[in-house]
PDB file of N, CA and C in Angstrom:
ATOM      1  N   UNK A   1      45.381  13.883 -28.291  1.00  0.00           N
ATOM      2  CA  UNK A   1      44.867  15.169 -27.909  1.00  0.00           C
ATOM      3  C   UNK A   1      43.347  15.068 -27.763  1.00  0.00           C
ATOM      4  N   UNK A   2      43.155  15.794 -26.473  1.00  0.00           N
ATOM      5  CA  UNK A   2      41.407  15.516 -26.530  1.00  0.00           C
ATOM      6  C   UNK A   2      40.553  16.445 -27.470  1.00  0.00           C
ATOM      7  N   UNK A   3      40.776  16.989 -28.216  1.00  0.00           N
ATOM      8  CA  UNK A   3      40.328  18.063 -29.078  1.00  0.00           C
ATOM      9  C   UNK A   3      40.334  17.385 -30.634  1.00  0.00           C
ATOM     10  N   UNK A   4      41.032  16.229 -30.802  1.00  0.00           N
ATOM     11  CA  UNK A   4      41.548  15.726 -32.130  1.00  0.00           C
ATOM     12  C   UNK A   4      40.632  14.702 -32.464  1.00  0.00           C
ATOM     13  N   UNK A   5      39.408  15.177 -33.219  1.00  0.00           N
ATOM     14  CA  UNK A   5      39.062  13.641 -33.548  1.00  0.00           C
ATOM     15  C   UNK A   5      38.740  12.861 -34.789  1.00  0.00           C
ATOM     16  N   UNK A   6      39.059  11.697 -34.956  1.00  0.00           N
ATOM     17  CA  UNK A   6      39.168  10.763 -36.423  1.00  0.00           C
ATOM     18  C   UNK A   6      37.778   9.740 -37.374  1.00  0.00           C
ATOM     19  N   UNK A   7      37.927   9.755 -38.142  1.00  0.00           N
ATOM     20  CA  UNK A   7      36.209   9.205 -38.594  1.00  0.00           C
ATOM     21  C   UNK A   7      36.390   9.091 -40.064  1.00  0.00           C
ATOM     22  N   UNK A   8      35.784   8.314 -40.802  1.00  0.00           N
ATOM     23  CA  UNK A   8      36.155   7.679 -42.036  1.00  0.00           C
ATOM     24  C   UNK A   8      37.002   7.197 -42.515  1.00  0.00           C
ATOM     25  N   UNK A   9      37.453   7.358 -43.841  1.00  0.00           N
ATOM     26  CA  UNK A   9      38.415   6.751 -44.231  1.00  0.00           C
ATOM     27  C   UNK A   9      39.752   6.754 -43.378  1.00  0.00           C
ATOM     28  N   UNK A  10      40.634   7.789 -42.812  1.00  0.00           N
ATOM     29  CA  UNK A  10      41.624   7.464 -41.956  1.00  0.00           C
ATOM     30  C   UNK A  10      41.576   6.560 -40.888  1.00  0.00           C
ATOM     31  N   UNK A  11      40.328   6.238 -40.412  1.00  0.00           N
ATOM     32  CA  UNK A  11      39.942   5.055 -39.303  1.00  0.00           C
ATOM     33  C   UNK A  11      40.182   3.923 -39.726  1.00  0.00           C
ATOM     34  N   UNK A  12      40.094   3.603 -40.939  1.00  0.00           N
ATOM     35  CA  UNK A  12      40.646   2.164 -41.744  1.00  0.00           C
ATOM     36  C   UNK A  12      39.765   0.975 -41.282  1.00  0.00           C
ATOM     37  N   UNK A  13      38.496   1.777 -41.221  1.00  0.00           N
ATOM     38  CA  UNK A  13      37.553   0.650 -40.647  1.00  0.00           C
ATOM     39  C   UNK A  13      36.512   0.379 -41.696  1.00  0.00           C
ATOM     40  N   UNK A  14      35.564   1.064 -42.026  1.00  0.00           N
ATOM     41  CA  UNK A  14      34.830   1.078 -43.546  1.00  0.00           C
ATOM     42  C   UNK A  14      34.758   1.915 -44.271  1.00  0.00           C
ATOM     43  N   UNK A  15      35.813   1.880 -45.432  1.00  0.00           N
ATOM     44  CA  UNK A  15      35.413   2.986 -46.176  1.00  0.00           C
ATOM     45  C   UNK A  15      34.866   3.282 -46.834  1.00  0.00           C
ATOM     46  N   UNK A  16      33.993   3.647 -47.013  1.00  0.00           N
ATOM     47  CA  UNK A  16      32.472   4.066 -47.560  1.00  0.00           C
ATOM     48  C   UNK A  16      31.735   5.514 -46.872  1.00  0.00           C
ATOM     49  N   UNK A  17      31.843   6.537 -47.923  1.00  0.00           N
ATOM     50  CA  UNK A  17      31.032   7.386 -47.682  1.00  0.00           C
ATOM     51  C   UNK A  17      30.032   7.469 -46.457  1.00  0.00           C
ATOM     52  N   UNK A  18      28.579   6.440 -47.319  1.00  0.00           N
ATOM     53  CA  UNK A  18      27.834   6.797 -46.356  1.00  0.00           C
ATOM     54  C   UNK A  18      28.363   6.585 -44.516  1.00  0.00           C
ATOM     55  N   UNK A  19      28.972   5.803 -44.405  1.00  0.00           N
ATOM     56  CA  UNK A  19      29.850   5.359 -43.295  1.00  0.00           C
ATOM     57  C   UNK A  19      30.510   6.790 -42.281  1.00  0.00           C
ATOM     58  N   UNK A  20      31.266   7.180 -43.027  1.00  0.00           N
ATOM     59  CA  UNK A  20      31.881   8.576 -42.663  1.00  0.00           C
ATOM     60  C   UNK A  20      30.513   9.199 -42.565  1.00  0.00           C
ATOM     61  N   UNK A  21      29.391   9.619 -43.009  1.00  0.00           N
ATOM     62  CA  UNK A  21      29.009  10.614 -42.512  1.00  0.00           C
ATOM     63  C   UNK A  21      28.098   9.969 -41.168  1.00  0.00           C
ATOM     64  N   UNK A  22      27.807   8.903 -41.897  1.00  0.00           N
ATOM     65  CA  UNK A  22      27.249   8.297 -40.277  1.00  0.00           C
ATOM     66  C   UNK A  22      27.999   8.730 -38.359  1.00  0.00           C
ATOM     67  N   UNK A  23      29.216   8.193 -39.011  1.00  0.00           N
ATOM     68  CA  UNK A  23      30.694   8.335 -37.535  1.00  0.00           C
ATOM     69  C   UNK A  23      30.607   9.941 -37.378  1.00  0.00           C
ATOM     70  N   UNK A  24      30.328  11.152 -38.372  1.00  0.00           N
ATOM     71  CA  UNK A  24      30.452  12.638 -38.315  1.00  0.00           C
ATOM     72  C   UNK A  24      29.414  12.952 -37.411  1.00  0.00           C
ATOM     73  N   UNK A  25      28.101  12.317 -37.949  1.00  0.00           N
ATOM     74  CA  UNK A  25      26.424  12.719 -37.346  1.00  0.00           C
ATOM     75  C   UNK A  25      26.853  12.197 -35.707  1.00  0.00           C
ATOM     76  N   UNK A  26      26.941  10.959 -35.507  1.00  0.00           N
ATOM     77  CA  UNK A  26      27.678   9.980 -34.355  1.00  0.00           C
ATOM     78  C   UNK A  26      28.258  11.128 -33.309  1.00  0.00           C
ATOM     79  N   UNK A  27      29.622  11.698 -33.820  1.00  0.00           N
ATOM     80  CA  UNK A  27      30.760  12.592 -33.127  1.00  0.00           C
ATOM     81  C   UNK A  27      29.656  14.059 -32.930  1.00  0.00           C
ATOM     82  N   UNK A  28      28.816  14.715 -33.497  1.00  0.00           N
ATOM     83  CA  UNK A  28      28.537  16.228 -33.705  1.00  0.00           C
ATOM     84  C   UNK A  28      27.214  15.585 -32.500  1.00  0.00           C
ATOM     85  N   UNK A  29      26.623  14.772 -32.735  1.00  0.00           N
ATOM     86  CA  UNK A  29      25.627  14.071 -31.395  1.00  0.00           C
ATOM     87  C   UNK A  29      26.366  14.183 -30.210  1.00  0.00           C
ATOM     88  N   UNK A  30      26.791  13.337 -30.368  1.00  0.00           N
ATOM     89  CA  UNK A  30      28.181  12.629 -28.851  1.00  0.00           C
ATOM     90  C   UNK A  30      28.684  14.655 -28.216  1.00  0.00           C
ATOM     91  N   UNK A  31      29.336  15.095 -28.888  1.00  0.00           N
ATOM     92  CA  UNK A  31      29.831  16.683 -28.865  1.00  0.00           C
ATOM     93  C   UNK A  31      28.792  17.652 -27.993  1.00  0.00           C
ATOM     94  N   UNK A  32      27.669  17.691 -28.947  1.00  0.00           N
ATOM     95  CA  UNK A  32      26.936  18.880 -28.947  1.00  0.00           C
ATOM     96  C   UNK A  32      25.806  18.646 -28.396  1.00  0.00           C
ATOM     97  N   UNK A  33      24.822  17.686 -28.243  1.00  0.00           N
ATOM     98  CA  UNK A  33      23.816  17.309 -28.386  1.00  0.00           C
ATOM     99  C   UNK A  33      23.920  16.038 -26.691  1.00  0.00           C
ATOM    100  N   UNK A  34      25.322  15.952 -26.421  1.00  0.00           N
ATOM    101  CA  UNK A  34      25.183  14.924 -25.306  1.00  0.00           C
ATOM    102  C   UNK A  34      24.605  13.763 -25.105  1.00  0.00           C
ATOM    103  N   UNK A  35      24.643  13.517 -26.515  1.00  0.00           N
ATOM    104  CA  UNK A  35      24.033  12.112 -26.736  1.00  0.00           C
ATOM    105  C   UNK A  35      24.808  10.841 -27.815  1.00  0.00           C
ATOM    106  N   UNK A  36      24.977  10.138 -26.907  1.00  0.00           N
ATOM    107  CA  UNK A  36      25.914   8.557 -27.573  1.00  0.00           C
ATOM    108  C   UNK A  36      25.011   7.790 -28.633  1.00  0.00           C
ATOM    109  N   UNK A  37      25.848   7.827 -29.595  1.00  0.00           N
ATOM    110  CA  UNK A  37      25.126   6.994 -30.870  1.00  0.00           C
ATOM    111  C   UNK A  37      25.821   6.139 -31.075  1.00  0.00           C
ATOM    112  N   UNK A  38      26.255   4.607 -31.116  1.00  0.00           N
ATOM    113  CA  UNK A  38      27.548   4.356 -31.594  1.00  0.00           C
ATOM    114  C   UNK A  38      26.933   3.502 -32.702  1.00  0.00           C
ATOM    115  N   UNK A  39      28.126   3.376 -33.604  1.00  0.00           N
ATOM    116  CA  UNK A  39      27.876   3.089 -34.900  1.00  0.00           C
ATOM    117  C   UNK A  39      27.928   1.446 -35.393  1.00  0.00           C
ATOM    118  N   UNK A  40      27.095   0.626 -35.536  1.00  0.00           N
ATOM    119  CA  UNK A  40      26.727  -0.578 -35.898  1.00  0.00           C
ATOM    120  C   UNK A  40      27.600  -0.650 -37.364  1.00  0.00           C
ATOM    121  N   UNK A  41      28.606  -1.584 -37.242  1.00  0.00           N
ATOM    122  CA  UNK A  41      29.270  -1.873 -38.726  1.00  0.00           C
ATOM    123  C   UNK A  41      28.667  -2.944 -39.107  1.00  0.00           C
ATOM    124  N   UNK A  42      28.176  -3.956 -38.557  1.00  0.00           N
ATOM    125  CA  UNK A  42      27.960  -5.013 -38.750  1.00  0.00           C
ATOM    126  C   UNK A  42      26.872  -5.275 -40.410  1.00  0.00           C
ATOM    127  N   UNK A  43      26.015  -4.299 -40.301  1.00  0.00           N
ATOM    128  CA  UNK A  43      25.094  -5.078 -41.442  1.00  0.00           C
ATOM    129  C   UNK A  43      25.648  -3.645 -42.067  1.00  0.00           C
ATOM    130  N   UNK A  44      26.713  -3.462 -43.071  1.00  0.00           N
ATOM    131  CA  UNK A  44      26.805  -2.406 -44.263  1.00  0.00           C
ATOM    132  C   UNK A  44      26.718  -2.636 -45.236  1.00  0.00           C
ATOM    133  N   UNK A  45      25.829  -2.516 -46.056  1.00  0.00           N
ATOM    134  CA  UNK A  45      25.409  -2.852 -47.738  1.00  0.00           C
ATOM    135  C   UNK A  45      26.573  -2.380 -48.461  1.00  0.00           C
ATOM    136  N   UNK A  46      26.761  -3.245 -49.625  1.00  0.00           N
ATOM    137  CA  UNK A  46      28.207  -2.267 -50.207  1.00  0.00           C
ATOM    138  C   UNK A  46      27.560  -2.712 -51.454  1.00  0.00           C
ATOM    139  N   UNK A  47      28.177  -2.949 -52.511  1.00  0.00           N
ATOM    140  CA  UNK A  47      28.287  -2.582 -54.000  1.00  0.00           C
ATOM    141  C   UNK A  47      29.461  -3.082 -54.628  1.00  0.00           C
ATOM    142  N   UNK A  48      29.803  -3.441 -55.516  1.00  0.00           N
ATOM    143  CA  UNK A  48      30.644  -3.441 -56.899  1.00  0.00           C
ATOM    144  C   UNK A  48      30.155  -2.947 -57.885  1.00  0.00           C
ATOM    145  N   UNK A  49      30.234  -1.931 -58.876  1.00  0.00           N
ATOM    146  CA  UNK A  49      29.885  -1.960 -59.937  1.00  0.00           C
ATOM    147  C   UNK A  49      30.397  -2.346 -61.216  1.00  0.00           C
ATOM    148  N   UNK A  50      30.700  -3.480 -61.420  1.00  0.00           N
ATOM    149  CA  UNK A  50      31.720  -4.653 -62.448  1.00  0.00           C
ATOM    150  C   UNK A  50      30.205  -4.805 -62.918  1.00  0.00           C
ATOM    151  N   UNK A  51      30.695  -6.144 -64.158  1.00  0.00           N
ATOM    152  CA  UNK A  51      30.037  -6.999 -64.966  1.00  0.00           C
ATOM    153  C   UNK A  51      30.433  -8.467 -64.201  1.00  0.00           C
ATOM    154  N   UNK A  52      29.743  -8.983 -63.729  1.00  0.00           N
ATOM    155  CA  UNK A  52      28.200  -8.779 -63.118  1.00  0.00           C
ATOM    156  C   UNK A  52      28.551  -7.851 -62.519  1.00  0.00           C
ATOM    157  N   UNK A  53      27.323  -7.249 -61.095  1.00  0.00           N
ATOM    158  CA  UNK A  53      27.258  -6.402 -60.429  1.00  0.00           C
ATOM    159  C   UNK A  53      27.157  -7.268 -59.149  1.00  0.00           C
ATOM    160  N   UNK A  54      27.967  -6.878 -57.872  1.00  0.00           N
ATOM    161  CA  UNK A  54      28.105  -7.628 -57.182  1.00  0.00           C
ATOM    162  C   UNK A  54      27.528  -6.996 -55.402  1.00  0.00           C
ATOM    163  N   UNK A  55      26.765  -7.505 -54.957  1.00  0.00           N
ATOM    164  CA  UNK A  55      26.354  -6.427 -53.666  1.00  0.00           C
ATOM    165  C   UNK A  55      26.118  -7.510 -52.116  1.00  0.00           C
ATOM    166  N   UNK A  56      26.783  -7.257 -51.514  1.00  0.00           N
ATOM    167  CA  UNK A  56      26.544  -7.708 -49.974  1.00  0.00           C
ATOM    168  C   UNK A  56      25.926  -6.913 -48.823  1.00  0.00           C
ATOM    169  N   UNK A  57      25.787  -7.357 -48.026  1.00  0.00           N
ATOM    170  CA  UNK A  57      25.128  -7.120 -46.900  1.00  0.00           C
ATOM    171  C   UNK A  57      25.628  -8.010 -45.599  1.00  0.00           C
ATOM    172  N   UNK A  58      25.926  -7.571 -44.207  1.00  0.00           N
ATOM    173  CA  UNK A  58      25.649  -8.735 -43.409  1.00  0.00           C
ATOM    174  C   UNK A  58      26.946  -8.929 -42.956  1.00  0.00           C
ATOM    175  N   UNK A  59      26.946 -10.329 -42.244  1.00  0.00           N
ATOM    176  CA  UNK A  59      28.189 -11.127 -42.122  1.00  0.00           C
ATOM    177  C   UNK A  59      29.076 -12.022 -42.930  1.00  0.00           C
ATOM    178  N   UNK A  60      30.230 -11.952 -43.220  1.00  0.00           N
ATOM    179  CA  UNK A  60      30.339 -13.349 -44.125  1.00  0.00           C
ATOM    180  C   UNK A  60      29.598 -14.305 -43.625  1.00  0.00           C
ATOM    181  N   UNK A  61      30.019 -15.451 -44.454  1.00  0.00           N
ATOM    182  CA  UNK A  61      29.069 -16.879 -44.207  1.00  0.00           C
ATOM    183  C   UNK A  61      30.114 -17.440 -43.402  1.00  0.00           C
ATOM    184  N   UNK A  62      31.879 -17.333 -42.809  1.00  0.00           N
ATOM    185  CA  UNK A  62      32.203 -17.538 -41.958  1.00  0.00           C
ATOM    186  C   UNK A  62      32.210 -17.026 -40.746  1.00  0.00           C
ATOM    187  N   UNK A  63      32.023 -15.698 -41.019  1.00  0.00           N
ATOM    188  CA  UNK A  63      31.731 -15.089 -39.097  1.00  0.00           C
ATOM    189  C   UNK A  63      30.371 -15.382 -39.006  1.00  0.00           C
ATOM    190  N   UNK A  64      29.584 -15.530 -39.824  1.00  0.00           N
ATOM    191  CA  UNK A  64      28.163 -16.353 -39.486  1.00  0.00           C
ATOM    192  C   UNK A  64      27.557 -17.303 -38.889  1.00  0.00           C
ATOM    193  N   UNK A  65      28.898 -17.983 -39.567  1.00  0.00           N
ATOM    194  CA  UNK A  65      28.715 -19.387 -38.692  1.00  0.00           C
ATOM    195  C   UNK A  65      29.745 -19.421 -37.079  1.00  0.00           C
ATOM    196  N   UNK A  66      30.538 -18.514 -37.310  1.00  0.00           N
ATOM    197  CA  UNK A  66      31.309 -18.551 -35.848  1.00  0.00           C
ATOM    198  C   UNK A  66      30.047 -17.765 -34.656  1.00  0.00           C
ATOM    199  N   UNK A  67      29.145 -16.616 -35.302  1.00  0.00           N
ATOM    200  CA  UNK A  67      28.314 -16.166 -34.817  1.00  0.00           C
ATOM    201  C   UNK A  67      27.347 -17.096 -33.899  1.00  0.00           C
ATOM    202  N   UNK A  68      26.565 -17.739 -35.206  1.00  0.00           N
ATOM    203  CA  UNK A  68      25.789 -18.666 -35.015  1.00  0.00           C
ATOM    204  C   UNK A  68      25.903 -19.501 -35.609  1.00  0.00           C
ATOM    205  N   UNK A  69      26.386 -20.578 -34.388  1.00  0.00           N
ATOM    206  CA  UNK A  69      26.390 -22.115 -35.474  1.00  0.00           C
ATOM    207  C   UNK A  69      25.181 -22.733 -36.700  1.00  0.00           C
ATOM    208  N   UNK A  70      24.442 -22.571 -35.767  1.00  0.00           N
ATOM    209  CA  UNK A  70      23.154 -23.293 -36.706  1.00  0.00           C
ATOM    210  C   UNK A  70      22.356 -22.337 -37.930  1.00  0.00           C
ATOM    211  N   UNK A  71      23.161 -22.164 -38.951  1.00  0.00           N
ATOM    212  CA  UNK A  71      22.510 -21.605 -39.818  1.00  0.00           C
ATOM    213  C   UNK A  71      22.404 -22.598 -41.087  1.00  0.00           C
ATOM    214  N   UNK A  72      21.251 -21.923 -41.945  1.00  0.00           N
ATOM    215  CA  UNK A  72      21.062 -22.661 -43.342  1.00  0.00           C
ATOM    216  C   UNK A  72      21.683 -21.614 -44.463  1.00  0.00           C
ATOM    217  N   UNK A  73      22.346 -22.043 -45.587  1.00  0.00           N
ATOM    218  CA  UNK A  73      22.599 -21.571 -46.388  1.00  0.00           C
ATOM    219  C   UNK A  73      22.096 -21.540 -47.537  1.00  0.00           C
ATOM    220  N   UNK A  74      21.298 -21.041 -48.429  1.00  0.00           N
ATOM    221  CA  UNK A  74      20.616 -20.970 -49.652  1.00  0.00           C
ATOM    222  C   UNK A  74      20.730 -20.319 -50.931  1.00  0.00           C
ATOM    223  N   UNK A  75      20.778 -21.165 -51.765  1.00  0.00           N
ATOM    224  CA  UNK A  75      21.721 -20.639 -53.179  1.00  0.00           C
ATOM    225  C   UNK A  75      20.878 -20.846 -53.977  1.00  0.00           C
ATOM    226  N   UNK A  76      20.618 -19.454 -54.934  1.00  0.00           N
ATOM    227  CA  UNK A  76      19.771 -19.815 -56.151  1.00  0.00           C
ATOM    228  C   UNK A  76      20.309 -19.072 -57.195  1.00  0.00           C
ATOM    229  N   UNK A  77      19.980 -18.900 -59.128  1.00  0.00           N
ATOM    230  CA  UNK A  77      19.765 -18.597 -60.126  1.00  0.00           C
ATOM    231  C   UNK A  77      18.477 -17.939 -60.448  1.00  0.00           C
ATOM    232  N   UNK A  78      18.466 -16.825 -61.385  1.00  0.00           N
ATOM    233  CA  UNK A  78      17.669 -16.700 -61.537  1.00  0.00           C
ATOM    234  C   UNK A  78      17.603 -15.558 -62.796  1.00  0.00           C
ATOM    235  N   UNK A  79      17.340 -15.423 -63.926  1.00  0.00           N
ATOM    236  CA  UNK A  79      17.208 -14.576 -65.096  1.00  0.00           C
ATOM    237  C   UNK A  79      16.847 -13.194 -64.946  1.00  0.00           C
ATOM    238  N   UNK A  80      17.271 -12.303 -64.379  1.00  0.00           N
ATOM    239  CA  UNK A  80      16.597 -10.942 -64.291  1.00  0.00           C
ATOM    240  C   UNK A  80      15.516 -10.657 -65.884  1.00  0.00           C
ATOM    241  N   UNK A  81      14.337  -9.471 -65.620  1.00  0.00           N
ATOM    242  CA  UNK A  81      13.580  -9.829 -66.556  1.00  0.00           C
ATOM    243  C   UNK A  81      14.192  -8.844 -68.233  1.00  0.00           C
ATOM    244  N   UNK A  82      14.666  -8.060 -67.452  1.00  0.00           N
ATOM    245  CA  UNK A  82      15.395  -6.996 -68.737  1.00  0.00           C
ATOM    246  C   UNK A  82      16.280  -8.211 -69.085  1.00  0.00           C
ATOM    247  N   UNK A  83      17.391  -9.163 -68.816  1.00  0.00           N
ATOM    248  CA  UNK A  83      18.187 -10.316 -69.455  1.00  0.00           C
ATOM    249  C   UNK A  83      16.508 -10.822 -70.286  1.00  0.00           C
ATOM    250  N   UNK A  84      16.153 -11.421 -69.351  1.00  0.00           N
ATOM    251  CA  UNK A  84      15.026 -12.175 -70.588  1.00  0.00           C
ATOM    252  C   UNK A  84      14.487 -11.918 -71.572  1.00  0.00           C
ATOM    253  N   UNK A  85      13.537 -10.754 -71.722  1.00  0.00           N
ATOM    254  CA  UNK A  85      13.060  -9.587 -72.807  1.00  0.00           C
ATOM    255  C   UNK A  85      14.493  -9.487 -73.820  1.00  0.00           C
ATOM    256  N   UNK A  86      15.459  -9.306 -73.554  1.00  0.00           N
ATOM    257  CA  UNK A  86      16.181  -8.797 -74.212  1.00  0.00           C
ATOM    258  C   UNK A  86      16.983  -9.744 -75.174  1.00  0.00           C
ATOM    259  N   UNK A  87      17.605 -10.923 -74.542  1.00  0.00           N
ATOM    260  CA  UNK A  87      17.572 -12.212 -74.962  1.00  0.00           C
ATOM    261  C   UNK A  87      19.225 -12.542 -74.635  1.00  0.00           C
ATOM    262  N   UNK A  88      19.228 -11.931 -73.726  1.00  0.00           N
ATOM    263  CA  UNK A  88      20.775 -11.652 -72.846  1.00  0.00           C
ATOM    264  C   UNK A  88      21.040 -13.266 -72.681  1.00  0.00           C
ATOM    265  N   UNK A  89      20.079 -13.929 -71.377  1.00  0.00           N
ATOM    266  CA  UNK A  89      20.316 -15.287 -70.940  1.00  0.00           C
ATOM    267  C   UNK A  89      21.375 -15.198 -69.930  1.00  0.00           C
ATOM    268  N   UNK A  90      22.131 -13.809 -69.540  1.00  0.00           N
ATOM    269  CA  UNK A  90      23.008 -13.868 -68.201  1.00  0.00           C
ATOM    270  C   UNK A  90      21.511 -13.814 -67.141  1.00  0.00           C
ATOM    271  N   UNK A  91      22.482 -14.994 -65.812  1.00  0.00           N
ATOM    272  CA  UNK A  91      21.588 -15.255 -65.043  1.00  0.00           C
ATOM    273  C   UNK A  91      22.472 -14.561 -63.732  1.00  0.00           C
ATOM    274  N   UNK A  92      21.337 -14.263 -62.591  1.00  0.00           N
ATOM    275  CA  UNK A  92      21.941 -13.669 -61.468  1.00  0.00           C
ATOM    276  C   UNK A  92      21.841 -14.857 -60.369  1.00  0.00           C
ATOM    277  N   UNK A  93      23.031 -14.523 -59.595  1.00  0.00           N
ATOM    278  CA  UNK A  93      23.005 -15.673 -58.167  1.00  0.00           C
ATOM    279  C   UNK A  93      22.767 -15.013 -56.940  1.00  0.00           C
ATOM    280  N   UNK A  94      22.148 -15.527 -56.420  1.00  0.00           N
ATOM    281  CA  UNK A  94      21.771 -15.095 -55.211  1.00  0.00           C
ATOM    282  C   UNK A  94      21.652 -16.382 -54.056  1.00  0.00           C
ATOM    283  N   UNK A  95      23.302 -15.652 -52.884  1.00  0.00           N
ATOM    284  CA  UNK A  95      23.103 -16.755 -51.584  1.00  0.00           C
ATOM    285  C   UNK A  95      22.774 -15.949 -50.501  1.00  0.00           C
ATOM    286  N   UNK A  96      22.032 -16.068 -49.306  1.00  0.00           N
ATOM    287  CA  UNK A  96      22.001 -16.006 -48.670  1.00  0.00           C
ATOM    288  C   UNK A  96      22.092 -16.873 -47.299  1.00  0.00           C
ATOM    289  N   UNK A  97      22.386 -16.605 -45.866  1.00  0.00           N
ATOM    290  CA  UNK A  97      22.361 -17.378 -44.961  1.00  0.00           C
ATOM    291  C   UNK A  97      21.094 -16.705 -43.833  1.00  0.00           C
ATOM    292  N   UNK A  98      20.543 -17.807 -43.452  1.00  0.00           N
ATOM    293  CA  UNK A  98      19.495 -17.371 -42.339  1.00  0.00           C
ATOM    294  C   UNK A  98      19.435 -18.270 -41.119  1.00  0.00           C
ATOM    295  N   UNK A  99      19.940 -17.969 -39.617  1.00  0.00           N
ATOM    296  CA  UNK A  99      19.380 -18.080 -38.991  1.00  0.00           C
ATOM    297  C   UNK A  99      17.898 -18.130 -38.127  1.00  0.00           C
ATOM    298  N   UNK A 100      17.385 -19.279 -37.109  1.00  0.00           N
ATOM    299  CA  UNK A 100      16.264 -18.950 -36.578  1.00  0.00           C
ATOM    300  C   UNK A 100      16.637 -18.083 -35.261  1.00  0.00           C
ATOM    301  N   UNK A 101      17.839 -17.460 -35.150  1.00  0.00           N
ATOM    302  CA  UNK A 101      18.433 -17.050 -33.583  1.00  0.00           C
ATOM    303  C   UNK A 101      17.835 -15.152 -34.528  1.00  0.00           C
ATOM    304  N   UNK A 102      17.834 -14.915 -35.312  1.00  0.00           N
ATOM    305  CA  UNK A 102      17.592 -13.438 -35.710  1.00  0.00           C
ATOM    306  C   UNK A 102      16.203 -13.330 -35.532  1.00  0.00           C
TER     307      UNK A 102
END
């Protein structure tokens, strides 16, 4: 139906809040305003909130590399300073991948 339209979670594409209201702002533009926004999934920050705490961004490191072959991958450790002060000794990891094509 041309009157019927779908956005967030029932789209089964990202579900995430901020997401949905993004695709809403997107549709009430596109509607009212006569103007096309379309919505970039590609770089969506997300979250876990577990022990550790876990957060991405981006592409995997396999559509990354199907993206762009030539990337470097870089992996480090590192003590957050509240762990240190405190005398925790949990350490955080952090990988990232970077292209010179971005």
């Amino acid at each position: 139906m041309p009157s019927i339209y779908a956005l967030g979670d029932v789209t089964n594409r990202v579900n995430l809040t901020p997401v949905a209201i993004a695709e809403g702002i997107a549709l009430i533009n596109k509607l009212y305003a006569k103007k096309a926004q379309p919505i970039d999934y590609d770089n969506i920050p997300t979250a876990v909130f577990c022990q550790p705490n876990i957060g991405t961004v981006g592409l995997t490191e396999a559509k990354a590399r199907e993206k762009y072959p030539d990337i470097d991958n870089y992996k480090t450790s590192f003590t957050p300073m509240k762990n240190a002060l405190s005398g925790l000794g949990e350490k955080n990891i952090d990988e990232n991948d970077s292209s010179a094509q971005h």
